[in-house]
ModelCIF file with pLDDT and N, C-alpha, C, O atoms, coordinates in Angstrom:
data_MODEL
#
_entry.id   MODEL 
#
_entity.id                         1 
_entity.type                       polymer 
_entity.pdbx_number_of_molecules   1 
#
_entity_poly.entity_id                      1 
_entity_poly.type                           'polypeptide(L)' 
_entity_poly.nstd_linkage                   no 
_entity_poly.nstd_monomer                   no 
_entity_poly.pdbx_seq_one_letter_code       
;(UNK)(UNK)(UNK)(UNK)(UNK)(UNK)(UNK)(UNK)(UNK)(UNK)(UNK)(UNK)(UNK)(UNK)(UNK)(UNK)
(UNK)(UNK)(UNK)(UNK)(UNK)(UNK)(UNK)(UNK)(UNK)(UNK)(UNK)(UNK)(UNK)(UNK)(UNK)(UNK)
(UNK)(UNK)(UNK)(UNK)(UNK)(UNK)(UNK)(UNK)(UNK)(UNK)(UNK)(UNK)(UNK)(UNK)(UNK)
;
_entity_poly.pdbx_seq_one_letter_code_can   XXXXXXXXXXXXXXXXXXXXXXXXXXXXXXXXXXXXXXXXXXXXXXX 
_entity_poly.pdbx_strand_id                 A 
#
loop_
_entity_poly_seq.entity_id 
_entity_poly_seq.num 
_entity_poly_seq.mon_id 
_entity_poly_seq.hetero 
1 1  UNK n 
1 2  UNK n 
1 3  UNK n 
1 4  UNK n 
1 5  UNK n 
1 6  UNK n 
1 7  UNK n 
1 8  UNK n 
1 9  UNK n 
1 10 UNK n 
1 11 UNK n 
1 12 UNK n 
1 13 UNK n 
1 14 UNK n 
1 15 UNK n 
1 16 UNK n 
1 17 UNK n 
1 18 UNK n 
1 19 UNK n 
1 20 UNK n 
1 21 UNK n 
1 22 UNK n 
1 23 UNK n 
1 24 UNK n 
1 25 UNK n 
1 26 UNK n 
1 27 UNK n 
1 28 UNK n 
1 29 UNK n 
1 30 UNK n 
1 31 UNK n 
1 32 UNK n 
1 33 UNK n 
1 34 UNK n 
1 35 UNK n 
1 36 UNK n 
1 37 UNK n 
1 38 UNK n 
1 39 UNK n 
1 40 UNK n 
1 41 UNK n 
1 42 UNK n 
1 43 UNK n 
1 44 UNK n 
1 45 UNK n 
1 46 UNK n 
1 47 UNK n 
#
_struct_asym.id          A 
_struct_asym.entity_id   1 
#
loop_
_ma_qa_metric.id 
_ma_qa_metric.mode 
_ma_qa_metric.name 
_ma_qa_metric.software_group_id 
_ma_qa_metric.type 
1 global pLDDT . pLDDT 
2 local  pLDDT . pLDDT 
#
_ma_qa_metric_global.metric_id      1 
_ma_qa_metric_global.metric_value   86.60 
_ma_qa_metric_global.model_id       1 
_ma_qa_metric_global.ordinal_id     1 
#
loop_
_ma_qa_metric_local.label_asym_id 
_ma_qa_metric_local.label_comp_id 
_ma_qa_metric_local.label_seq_id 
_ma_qa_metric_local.metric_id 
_ma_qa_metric_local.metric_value 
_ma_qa_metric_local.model_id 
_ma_qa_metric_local.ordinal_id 
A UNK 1  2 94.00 1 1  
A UNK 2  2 89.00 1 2  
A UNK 3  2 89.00 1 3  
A UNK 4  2 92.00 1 4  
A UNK 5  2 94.00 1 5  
A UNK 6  2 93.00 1 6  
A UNK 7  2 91.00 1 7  
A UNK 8  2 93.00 1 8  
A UNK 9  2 92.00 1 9  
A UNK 10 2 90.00 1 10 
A UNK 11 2 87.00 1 11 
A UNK 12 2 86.00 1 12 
A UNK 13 2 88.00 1 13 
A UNK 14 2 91.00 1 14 
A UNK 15 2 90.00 1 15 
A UNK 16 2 91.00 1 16 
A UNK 17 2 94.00 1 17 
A UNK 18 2 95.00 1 18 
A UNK 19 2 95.00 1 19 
A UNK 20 2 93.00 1 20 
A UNK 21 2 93.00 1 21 
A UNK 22 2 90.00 1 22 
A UNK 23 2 78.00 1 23 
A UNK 24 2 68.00 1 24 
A UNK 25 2 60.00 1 25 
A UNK 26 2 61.00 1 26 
A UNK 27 2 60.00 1 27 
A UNK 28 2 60.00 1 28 
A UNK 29 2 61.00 1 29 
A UNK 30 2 82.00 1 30 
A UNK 31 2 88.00 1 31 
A UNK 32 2 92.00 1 32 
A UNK 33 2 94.00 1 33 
A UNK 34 2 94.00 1 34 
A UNK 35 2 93.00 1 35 
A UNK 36 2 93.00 1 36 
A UNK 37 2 95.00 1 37 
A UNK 38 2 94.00 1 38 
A UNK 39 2 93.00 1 39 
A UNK 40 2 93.00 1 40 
A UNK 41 2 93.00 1 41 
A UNK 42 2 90.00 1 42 
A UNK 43 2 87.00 1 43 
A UNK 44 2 88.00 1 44 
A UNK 45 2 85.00 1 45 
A UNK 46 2 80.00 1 46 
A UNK 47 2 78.00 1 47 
#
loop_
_atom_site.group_PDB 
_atom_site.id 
_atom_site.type_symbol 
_atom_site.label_atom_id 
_atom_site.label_alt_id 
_atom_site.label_comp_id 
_atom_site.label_asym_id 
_atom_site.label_entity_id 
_atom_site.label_seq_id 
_atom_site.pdbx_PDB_ins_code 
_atom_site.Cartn_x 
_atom_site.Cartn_y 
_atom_site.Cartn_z 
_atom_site.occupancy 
_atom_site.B_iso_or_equiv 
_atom_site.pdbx_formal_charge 
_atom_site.auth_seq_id 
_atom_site.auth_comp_id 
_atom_site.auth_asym_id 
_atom_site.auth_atom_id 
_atom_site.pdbx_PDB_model_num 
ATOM 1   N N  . UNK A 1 1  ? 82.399 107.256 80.305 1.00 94.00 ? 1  UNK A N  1 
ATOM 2   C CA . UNK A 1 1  ? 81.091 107.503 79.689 1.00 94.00 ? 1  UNK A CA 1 
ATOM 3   C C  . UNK A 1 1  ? 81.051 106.749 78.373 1.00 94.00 ? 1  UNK A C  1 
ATOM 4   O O  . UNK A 1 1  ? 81.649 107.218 77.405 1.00 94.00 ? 1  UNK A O  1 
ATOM 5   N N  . UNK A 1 2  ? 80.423 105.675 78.285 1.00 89.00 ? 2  UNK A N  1 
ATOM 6   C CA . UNK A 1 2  ? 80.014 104.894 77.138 1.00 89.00 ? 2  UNK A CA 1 
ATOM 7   C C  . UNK A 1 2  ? 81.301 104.061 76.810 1.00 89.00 ? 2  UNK A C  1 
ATOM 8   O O  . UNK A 1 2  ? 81.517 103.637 75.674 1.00 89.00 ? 2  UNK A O  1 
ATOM 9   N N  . UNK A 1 3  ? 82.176 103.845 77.914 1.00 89.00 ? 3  UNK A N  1 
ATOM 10  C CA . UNK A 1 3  ? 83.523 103.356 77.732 1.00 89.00 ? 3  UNK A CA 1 
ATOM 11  C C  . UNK A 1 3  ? 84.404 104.219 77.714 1.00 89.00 ? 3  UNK A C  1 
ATOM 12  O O  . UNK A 1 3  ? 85.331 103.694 78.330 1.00 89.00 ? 3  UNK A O  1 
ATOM 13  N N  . UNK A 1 4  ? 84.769 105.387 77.349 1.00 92.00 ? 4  UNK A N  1 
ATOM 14  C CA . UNK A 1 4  ? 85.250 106.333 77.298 1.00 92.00 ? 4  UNK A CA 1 
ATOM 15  C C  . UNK A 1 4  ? 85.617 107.341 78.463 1.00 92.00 ? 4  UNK A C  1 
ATOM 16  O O  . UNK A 1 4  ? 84.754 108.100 78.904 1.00 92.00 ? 4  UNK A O  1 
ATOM 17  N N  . UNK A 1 5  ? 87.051 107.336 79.008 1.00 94.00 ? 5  UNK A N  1 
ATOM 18  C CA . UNK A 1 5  ? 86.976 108.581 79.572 1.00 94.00 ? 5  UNK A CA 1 
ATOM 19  C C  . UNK A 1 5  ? 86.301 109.920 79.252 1.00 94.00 ? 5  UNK A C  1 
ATOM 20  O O  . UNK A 1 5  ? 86.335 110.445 78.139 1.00 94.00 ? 5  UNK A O  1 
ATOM 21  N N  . UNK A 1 6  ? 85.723 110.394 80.263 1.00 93.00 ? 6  UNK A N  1 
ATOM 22  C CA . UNK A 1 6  ? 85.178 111.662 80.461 1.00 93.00 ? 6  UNK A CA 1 
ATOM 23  C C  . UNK A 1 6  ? 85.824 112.988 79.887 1.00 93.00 ? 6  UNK A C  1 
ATOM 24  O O  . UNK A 1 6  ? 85.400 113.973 79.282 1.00 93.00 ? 6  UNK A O  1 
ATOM 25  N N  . UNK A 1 7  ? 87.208 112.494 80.423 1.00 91.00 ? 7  UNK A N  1 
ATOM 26  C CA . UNK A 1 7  ? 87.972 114.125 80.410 1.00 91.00 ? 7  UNK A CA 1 
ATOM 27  C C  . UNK A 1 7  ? 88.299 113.402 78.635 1.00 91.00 ? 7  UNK A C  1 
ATOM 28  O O  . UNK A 1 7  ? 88.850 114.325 78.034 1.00 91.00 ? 7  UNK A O  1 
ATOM 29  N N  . UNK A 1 8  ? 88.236 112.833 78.186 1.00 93.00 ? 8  UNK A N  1 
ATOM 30  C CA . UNK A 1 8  ? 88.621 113.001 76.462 1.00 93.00 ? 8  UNK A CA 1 
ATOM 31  C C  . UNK A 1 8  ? 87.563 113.195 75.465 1.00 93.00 ? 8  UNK A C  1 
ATOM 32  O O  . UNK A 1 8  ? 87.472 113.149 74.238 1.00 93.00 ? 8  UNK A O  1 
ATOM 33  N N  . UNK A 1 9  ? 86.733 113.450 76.553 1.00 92.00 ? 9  UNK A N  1 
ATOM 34  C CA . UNK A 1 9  ? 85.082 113.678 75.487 1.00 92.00 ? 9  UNK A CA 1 
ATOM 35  C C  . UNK A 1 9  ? 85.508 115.274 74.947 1.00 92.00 ? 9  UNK A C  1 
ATOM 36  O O  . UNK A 1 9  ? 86.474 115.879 75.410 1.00 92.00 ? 9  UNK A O  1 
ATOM 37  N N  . UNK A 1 10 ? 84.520 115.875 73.788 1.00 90.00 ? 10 UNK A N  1 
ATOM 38  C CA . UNK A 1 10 ? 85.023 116.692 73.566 1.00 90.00 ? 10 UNK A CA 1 
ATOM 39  C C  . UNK A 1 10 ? 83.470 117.268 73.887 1.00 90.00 ? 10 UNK A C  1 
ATOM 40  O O  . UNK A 1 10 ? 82.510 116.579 73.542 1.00 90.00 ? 10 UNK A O  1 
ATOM 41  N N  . UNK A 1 11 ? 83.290 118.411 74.481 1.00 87.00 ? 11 UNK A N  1 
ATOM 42  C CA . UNK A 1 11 ? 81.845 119.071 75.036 1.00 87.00 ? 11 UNK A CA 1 
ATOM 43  C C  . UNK A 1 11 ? 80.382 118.680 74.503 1.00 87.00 ? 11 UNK A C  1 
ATOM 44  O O  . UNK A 1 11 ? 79.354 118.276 75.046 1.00 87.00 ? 11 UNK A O  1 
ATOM 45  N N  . UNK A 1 12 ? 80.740 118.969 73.265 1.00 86.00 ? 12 UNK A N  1 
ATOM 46  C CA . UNK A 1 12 ? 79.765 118.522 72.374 1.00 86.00 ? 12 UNK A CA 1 
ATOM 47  C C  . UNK A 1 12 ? 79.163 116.942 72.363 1.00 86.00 ? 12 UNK A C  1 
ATOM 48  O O  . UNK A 1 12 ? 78.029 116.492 72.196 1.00 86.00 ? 12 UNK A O  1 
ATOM 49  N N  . UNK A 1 13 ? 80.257 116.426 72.578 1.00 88.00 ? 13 UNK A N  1 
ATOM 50  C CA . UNK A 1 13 ? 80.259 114.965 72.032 1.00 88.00 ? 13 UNK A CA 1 
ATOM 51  C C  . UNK A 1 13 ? 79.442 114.502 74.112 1.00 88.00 ? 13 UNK A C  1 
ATOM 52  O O  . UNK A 1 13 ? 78.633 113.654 74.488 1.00 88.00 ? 13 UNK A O  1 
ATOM 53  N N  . UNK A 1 14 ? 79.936 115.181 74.581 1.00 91.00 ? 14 UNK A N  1 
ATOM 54  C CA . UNK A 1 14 ? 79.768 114.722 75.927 1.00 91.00 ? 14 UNK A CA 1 
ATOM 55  C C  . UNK A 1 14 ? 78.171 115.514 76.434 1.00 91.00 ? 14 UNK A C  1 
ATOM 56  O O  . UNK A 1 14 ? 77.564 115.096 77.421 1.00 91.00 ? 14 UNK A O  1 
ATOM 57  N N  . UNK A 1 15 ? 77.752 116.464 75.748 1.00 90.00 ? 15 UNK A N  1 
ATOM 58  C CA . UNK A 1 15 ? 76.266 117.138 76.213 1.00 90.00 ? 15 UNK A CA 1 
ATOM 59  C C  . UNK A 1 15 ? 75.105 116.293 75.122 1.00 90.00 ? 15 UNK A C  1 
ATOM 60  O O  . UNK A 1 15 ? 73.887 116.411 75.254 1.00 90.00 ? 15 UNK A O  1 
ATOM 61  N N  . UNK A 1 16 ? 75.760 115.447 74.058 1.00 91.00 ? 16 UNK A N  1 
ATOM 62  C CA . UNK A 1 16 ? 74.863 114.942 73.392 1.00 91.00 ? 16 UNK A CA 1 
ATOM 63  C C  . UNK A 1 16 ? 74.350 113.344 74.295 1.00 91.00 ? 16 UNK A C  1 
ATOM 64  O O  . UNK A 1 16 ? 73.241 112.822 74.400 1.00 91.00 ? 16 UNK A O  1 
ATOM 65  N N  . UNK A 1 17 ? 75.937 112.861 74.920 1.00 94.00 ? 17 UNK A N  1 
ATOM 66  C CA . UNK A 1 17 ? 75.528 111.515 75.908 1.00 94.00 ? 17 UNK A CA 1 
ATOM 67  C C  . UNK A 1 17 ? 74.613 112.018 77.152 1.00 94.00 ? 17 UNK A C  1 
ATOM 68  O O  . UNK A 1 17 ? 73.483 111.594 77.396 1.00 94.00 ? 17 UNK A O  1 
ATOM 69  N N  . UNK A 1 18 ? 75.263 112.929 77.835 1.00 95.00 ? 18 UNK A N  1 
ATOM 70  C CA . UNK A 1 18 ? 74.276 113.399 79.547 1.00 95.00 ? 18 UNK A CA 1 
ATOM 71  C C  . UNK A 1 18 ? 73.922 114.778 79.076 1.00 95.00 ? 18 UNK A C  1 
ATOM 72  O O  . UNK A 1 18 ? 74.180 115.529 78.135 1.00 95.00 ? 18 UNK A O  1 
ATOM 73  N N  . UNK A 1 19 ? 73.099 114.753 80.349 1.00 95.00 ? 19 UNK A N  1 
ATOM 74  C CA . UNK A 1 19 ? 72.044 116.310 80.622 1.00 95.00 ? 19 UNK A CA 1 
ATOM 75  C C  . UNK A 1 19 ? 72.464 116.089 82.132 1.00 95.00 ? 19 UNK A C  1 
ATOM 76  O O  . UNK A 1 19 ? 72.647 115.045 82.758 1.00 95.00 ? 19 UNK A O  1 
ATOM 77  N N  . UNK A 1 20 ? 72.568 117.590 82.560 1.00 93.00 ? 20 UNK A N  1 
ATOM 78  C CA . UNK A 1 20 ? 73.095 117.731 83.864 1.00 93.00 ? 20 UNK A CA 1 
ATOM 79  C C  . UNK A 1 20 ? 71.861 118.814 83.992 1.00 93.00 ? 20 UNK A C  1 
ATOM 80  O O  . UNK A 1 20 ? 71.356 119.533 83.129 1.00 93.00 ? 20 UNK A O  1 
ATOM 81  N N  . UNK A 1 21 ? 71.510 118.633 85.657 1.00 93.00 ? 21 UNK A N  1 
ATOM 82  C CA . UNK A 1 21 ? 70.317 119.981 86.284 1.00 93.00 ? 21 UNK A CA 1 
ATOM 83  C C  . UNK A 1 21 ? 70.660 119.792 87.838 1.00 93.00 ? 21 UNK A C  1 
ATOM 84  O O  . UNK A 1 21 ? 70.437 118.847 88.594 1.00 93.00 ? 21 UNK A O  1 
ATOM 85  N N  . UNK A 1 22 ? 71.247 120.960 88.033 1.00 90.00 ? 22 UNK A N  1 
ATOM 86  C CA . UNK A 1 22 ? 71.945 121.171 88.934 1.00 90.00 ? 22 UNK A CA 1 
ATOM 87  C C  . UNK A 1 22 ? 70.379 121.755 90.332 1.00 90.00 ? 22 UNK A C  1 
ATOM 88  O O  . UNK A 1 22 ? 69.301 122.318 90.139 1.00 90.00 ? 22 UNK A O  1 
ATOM 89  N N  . UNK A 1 23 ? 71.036 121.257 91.559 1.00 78.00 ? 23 UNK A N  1 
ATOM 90  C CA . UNK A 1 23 ? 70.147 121.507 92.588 1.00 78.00 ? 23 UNK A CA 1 
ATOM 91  C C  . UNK A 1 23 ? 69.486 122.838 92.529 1.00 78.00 ? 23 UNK A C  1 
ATOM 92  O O  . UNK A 1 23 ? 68.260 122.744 92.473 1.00 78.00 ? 23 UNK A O  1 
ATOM 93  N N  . UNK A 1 24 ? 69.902 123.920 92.526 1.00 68.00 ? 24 UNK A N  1 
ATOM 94  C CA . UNK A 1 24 ? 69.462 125.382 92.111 1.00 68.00 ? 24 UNK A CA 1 
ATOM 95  C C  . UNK A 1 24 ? 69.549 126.114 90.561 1.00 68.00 ? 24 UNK A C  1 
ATOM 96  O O  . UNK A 1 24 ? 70.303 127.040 90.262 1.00 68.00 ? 24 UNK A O  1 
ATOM 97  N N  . UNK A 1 25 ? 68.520 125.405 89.622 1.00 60.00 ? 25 UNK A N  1 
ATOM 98  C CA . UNK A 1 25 ? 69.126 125.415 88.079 1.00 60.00 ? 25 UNK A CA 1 
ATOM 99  C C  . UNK A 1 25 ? 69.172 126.764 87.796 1.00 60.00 ? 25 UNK A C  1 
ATOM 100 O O  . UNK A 1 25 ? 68.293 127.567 88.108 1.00 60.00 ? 25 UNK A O  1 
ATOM 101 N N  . UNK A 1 26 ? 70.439 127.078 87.066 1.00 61.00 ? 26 UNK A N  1 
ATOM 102 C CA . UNK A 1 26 ? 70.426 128.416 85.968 1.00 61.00 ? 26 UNK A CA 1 
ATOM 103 C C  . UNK A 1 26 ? 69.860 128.711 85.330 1.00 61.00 ? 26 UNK A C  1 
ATOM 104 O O  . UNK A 1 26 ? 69.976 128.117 84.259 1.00 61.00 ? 26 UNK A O  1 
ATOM 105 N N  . UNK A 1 27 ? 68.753 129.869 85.391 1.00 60.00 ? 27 UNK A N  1 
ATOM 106 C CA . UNK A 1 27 ? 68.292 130.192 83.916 1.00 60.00 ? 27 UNK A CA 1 
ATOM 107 C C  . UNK A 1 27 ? 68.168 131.739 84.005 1.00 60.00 ? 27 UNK A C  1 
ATOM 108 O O  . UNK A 1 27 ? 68.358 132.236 85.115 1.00 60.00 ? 27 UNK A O  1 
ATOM 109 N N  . UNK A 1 28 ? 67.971 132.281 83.313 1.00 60.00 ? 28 UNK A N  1 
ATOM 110 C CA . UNK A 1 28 ? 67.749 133.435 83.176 1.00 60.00 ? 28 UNK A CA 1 
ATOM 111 C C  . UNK A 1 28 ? 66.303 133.658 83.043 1.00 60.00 ? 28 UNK A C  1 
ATOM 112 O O  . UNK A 1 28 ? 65.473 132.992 82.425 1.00 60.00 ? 28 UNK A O  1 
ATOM 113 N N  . UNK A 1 29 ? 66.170 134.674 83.709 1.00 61.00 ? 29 UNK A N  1 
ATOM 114 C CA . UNK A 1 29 ? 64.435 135.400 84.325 1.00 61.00 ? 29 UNK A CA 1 
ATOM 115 C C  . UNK A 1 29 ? 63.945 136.183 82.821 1.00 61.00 ? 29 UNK A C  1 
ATOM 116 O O  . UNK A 1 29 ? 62.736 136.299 82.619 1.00 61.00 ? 29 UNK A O  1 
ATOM 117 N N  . UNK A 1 30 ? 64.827 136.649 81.903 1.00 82.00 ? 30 UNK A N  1 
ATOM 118 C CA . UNK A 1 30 ? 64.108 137.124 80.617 1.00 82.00 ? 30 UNK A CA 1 
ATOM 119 C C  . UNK A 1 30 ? 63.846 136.132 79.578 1.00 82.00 ? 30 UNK A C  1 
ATOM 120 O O  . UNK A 1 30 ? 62.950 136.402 78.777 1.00 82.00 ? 30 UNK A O  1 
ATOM 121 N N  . UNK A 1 31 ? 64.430 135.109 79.464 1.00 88.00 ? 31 UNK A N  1 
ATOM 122 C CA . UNK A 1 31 ? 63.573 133.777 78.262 1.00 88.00 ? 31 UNK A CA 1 
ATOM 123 C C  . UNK A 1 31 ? 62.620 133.599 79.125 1.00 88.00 ? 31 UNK A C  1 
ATOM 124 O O  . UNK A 1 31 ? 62.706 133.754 80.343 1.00 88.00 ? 31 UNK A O  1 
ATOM 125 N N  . UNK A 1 32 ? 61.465 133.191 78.360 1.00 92.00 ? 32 UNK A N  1 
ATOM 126 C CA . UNK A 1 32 ? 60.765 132.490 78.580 1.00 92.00 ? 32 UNK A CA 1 
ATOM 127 C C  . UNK A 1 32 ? 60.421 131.003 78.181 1.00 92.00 ? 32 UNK A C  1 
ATOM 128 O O  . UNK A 1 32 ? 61.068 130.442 77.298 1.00 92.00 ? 32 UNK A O  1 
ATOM 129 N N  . UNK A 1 33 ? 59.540 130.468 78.750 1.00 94.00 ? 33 UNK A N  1 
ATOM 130 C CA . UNK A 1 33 ? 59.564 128.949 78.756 1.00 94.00 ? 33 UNK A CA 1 
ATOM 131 C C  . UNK A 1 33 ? 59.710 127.821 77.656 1.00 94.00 ? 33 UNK A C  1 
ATOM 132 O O  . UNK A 1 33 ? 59.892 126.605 77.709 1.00 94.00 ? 33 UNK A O  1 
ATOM 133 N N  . UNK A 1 34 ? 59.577 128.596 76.796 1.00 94.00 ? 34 UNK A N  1 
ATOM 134 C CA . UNK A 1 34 ? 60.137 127.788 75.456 1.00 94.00 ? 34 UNK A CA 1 
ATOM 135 C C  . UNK A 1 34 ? 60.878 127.946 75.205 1.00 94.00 ? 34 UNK A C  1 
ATOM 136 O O  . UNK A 1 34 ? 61.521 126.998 74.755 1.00 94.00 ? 34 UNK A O  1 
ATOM 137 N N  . UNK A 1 35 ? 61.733 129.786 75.271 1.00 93.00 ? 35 UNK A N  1 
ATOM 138 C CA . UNK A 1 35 ? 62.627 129.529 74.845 1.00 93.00 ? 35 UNK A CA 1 
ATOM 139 C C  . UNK A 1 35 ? 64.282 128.844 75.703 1.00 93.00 ? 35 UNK A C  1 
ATOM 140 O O  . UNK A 1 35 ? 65.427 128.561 75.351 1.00 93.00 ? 35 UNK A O  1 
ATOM 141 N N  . UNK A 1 36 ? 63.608 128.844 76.737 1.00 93.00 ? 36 UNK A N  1 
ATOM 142 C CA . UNK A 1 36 ? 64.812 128.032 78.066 1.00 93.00 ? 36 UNK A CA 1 
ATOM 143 C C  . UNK A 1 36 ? 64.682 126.720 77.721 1.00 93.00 ? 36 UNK A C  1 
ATOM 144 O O  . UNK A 1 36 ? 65.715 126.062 77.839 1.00 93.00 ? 36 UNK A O  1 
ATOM 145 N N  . UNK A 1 37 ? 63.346 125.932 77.180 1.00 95.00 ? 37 UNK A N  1 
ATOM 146 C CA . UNK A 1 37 ? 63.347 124.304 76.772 1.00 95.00 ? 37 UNK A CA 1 
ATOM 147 C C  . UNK A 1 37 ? 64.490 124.223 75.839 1.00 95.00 ? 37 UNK A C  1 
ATOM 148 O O  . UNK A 1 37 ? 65.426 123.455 76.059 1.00 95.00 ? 37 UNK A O  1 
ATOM 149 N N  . UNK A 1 38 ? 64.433 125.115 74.640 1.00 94.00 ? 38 UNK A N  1 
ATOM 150 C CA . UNK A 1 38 ? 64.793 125.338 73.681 1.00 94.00 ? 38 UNK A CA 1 
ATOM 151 C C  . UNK A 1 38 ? 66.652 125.175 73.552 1.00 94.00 ? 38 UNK A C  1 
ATOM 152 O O  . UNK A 1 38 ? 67.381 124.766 72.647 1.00 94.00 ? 38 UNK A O  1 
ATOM 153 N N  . UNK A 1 39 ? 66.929 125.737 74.984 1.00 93.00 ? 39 UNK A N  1 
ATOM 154 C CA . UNK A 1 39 ? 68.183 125.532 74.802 1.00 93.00 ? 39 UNK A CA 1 
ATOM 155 C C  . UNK A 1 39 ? 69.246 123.985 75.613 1.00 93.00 ? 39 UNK A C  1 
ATOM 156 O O  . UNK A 1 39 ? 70.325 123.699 76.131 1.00 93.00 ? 39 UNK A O  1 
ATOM 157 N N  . UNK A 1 40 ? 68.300 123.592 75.311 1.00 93.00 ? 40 UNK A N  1 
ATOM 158 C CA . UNK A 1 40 ? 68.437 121.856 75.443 1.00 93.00 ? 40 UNK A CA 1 
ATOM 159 C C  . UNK A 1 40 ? 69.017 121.276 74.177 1.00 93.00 ? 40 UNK A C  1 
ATOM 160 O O  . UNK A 1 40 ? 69.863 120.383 74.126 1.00 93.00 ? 40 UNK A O  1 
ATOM 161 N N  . UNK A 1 41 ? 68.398 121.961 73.065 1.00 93.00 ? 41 UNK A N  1 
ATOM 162 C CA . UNK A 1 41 ? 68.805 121.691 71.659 1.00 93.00 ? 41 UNK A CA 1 
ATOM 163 C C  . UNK A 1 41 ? 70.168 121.515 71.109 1.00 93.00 ? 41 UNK A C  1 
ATOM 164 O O  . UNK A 1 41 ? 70.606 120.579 70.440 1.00 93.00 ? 41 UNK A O  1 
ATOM 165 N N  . UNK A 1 42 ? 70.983 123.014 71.680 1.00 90.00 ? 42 UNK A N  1 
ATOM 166 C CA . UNK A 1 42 ? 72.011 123.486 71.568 1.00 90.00 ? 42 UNK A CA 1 
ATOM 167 C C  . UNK A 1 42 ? 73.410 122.064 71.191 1.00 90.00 ? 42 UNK A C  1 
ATOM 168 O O  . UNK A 1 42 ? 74.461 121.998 70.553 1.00 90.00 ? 42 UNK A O  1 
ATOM 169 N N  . UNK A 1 43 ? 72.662 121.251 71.950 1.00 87.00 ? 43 UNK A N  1 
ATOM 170 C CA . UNK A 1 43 ? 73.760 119.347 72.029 1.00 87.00 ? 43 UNK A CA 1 
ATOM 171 C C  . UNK A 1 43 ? 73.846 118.948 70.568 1.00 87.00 ? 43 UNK A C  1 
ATOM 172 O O  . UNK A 1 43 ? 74.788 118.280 70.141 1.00 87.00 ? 43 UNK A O  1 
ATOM 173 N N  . UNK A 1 44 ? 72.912 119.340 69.864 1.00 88.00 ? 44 UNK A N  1 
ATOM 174 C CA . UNK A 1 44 ? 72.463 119.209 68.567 1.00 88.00 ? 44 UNK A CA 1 
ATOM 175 C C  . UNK A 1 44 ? 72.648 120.281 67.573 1.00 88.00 ? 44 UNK A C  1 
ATOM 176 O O  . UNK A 1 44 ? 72.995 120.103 66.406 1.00 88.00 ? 44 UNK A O  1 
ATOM 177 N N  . UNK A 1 45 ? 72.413 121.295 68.076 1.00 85.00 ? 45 UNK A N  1 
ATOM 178 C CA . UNK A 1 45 ? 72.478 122.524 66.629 1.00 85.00 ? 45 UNK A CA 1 
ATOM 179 C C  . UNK A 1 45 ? 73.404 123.052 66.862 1.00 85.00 ? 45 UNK A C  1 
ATOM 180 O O  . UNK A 1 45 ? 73.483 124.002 66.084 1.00 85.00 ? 45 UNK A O  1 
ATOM 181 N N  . UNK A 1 46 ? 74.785 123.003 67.947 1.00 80.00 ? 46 UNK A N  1 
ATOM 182 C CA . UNK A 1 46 ? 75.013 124.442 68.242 1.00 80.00 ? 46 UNK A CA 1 
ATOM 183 C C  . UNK A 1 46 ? 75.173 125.611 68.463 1.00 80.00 ? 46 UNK A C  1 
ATOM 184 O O  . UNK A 1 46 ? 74.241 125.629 69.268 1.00 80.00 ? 46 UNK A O  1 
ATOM 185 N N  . UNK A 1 47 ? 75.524 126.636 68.475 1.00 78.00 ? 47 UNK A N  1 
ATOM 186 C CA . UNK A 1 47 ? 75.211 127.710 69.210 1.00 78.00 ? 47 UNK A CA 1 
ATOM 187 C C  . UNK A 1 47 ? 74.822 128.100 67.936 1.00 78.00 ? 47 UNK A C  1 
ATOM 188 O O  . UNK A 1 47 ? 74.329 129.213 67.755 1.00 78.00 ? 47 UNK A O  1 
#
């Protein structure tokens, strides 16, 4: 990834290069829609 092995990325460093959305996506049924966009951010602010 960007030259870089994958497995030496460190999570952070590796959710700021890709976004993954898996065939049946996770979310939870109590956020609502902003706040599920919202946690897209997380690559950036952390938790």
């Amino acid at each position: 990834l960007g030259g870089q092995a994958l497995t030496t990325l460190r999570p952070l460093q590796r959710a700021r290069q890709l976004a993954w959305m898996a065939q049946q996506g996770e979310s939870s049924g109590e956020l609502d829609v902003r706040q599920t966009v919202a946690l897209g951010r997380i690559a950036h602010l952390g938790l």
